[in-house]
N, C-alpha and C. Protein backbone atom coordinates (compact mmCIF):
# COMPACT_ATOMS: atom_id res chain seq x y z
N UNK A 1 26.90 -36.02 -11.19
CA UNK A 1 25.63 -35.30 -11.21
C UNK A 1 24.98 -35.41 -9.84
N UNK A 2 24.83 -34.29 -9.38
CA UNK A 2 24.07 -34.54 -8.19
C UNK A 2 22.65 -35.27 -7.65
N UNK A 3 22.09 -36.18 -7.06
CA UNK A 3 21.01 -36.57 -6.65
C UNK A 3 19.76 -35.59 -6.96
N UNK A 4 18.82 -35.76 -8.08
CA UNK A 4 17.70 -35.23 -7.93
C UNK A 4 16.77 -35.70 -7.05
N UNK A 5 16.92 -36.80 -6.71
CA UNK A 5 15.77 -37.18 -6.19
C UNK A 5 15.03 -36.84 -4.18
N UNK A 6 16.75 -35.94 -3.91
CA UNK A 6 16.30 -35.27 -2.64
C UNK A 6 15.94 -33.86 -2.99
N UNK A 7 15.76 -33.26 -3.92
CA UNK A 7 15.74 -31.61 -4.34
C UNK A 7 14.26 -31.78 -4.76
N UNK A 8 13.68 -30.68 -4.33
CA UNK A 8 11.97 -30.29 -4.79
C UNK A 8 12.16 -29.22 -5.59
N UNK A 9 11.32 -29.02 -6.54
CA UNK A 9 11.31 -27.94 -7.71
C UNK A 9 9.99 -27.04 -7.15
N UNK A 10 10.45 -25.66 -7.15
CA UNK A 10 9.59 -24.78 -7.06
C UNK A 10 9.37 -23.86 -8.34
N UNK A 11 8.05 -23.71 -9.03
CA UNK A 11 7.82 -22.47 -10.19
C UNK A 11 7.73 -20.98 -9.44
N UNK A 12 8.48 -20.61 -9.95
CA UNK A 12 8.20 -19.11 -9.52
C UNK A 12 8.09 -18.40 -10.94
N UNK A 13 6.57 -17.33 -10.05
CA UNK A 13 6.19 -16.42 -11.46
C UNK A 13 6.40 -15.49 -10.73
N UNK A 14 7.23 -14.82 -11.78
CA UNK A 14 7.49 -13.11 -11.72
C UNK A 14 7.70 -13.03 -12.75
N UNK A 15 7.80 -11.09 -12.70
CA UNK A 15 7.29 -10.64 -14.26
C UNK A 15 8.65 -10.36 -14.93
N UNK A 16 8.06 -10.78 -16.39
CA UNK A 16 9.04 -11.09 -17.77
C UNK A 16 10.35 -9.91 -17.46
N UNK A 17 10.46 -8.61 -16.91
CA UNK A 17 11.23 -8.01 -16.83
C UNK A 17 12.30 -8.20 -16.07
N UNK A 18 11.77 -8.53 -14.59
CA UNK A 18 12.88 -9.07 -13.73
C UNK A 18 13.30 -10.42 -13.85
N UNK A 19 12.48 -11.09 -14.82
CA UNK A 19 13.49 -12.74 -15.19
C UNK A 19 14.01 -12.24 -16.07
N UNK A 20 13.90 -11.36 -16.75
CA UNK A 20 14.84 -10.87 -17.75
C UNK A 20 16.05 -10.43 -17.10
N UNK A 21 16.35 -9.44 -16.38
CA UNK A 21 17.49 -8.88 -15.60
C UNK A 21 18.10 -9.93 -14.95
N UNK A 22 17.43 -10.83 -14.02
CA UNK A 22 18.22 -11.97 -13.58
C UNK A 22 18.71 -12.95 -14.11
N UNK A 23 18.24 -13.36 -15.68
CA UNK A 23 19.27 -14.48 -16.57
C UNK A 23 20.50 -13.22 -17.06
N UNK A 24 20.17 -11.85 -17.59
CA UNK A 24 21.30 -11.14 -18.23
C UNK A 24 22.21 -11.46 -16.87
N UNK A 25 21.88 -10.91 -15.84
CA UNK A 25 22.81 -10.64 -14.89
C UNK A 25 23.94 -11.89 -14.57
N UNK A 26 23.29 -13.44 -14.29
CA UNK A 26 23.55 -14.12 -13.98
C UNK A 26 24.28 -15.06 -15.64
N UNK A 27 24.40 -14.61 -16.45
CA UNK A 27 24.53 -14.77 -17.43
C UNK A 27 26.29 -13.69 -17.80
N UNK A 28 26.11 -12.77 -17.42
CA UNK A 28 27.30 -12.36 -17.39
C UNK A 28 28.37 -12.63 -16.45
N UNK A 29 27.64 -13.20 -15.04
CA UNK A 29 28.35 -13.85 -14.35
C UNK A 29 28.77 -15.34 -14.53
N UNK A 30 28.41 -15.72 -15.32
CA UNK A 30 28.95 -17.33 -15.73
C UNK A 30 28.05 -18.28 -15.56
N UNK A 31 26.78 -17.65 -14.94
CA UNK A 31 26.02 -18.83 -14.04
C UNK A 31 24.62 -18.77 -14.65
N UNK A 32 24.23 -19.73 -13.99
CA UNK A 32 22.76 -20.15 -14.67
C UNK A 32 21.92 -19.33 -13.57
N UNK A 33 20.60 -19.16 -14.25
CA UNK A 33 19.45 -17.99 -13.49
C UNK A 33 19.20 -18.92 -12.27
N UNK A 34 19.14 -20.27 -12.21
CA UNK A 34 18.93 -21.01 -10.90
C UNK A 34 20.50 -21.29 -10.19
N UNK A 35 21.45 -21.23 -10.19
CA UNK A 35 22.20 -20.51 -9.31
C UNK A 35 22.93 -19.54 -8.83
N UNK A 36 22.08 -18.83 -9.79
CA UNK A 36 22.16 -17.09 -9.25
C UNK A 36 20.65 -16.85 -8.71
N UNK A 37 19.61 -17.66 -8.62
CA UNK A 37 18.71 -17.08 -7.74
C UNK A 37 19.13 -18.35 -6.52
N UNK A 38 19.43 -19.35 -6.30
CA UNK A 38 19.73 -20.08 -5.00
C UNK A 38 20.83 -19.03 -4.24
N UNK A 39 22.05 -18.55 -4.81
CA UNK A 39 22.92 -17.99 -3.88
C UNK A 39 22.15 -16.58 -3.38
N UNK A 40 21.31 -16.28 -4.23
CA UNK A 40 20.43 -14.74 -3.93
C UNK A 40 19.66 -15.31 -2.33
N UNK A 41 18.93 -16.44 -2.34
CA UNK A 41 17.99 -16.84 -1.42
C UNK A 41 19.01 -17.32 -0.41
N UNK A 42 20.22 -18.09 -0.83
CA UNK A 42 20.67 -17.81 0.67
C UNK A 42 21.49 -16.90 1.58
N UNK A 43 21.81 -16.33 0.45
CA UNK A 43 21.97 -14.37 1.49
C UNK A 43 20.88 -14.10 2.01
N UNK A 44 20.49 -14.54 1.32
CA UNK A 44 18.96 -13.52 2.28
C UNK A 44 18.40 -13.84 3.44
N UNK A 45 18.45 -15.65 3.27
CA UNK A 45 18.11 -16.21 4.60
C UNK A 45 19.29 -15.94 5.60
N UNK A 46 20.87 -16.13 5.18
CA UNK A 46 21.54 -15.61 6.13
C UNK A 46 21.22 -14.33 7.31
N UNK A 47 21.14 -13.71 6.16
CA UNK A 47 20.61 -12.02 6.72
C UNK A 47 19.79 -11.86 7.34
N UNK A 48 18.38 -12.82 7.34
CA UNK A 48 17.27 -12.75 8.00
C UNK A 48 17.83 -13.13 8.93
N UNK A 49 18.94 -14.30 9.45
CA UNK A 49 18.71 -15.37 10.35
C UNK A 49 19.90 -14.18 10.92
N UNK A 50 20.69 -13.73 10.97
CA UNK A 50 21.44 -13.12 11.37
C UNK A 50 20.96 -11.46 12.11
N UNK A 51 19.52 -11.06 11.40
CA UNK A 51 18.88 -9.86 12.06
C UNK A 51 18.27 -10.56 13.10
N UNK A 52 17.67 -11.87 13.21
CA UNK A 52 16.77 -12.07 14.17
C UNK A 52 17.68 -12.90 15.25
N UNK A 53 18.85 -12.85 15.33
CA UNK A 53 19.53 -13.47 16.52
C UNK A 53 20.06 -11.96 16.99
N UNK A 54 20.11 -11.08 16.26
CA UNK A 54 20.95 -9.76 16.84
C UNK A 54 19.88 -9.39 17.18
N UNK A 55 18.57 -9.19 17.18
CA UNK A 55 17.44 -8.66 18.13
C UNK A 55 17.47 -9.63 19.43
N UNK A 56 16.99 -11.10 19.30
CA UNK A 56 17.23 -11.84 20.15
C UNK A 56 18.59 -11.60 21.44
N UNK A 57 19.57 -11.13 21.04
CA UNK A 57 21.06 -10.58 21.70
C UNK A 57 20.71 -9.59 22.61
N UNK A 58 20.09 -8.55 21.65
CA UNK A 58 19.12 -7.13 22.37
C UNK A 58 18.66 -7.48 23.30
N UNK A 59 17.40 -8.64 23.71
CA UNK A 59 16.64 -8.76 24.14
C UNK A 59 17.14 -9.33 26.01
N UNK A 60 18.08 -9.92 25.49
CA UNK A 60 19.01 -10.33 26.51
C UNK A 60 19.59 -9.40 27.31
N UNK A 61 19.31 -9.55 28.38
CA UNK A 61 19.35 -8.50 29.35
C UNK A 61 20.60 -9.02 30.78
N UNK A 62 20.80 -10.03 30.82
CA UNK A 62 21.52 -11.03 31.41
C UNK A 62 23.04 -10.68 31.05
N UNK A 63 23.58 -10.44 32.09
CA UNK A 63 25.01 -9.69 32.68
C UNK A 63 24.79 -8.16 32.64
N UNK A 64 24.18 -6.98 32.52
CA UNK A 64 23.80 -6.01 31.82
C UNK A 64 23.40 -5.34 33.21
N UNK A 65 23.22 -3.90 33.54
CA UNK A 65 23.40 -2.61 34.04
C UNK A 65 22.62 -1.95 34.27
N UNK A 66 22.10 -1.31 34.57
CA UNK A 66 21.05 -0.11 34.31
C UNK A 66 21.87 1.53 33.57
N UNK A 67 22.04 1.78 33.28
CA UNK A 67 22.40 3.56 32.88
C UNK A 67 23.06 3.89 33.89
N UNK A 68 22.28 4.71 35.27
CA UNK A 68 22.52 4.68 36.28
C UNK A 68 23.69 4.15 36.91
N UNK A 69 23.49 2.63 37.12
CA UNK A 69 25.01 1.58 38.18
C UNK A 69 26.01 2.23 37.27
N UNK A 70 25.78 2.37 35.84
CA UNK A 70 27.11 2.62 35.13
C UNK A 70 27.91 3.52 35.12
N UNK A 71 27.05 4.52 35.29
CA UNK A 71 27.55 6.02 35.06
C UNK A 71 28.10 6.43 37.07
N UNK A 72 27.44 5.73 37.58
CA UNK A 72 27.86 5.64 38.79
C UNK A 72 29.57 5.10 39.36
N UNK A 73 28.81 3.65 38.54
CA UNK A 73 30.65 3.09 38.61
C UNK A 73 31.87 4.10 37.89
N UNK A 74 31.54 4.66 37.22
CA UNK A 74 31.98 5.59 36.37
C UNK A 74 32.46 6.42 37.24
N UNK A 75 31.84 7.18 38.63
CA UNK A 75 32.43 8.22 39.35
C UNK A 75 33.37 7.69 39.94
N UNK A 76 33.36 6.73 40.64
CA UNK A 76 33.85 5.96 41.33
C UNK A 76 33.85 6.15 42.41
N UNK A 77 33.86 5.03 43.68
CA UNK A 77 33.48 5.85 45.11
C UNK A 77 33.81 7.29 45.83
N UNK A 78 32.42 7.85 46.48
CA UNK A 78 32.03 8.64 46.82
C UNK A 78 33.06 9.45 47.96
N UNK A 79 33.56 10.26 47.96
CA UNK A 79 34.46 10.86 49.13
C UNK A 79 33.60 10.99 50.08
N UNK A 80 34.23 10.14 51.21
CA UNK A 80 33.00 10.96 52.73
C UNK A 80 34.42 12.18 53.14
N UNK A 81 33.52 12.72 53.49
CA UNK A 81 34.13 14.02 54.08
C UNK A 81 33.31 14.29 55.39
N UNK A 82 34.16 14.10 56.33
CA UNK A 82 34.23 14.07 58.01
C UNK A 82 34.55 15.14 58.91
């Protein structure tokens, strides 16, 4: 049995309909409504934590180009004509 005594209990109220859908649901899946709402919460935090490092990525500008240098490098040097 796992250690209760490091785990905190949170009540969550929501309405009778969607605790309804989430024991059927989690109920046809084999599992109890509290670990089908823990694996729900940590997708989600994944997801959060995973949108806000891919903005953070964005933001990063470090090794990166202007439009311009690119499309430039792209021609590739200029013919002088003499």
């Amino acid at each position: 049995m796992p250690n209760t005594a490091s785990r905190s209990r949170y009540f969550l109220d929501i309405e009778p309909e969607l605790r309804n859908k989430v024991k059927a649901l989690a109920a046809l899946q084999g599992r109890t409504m509290r670990e089908w709402l823990t694996e729900a919460i940590i997708a989600k935090l994944e997801d959060d934590i995973d949108a806000a490092e891919g903005l953070a990525s964005l933001a990063d500008t470090g090794g990166t180009m202007s439009l311009e240098a690119y499309l430039e490098s792209r021609r590739g040097p200029k013919d002088v004509q003499g």
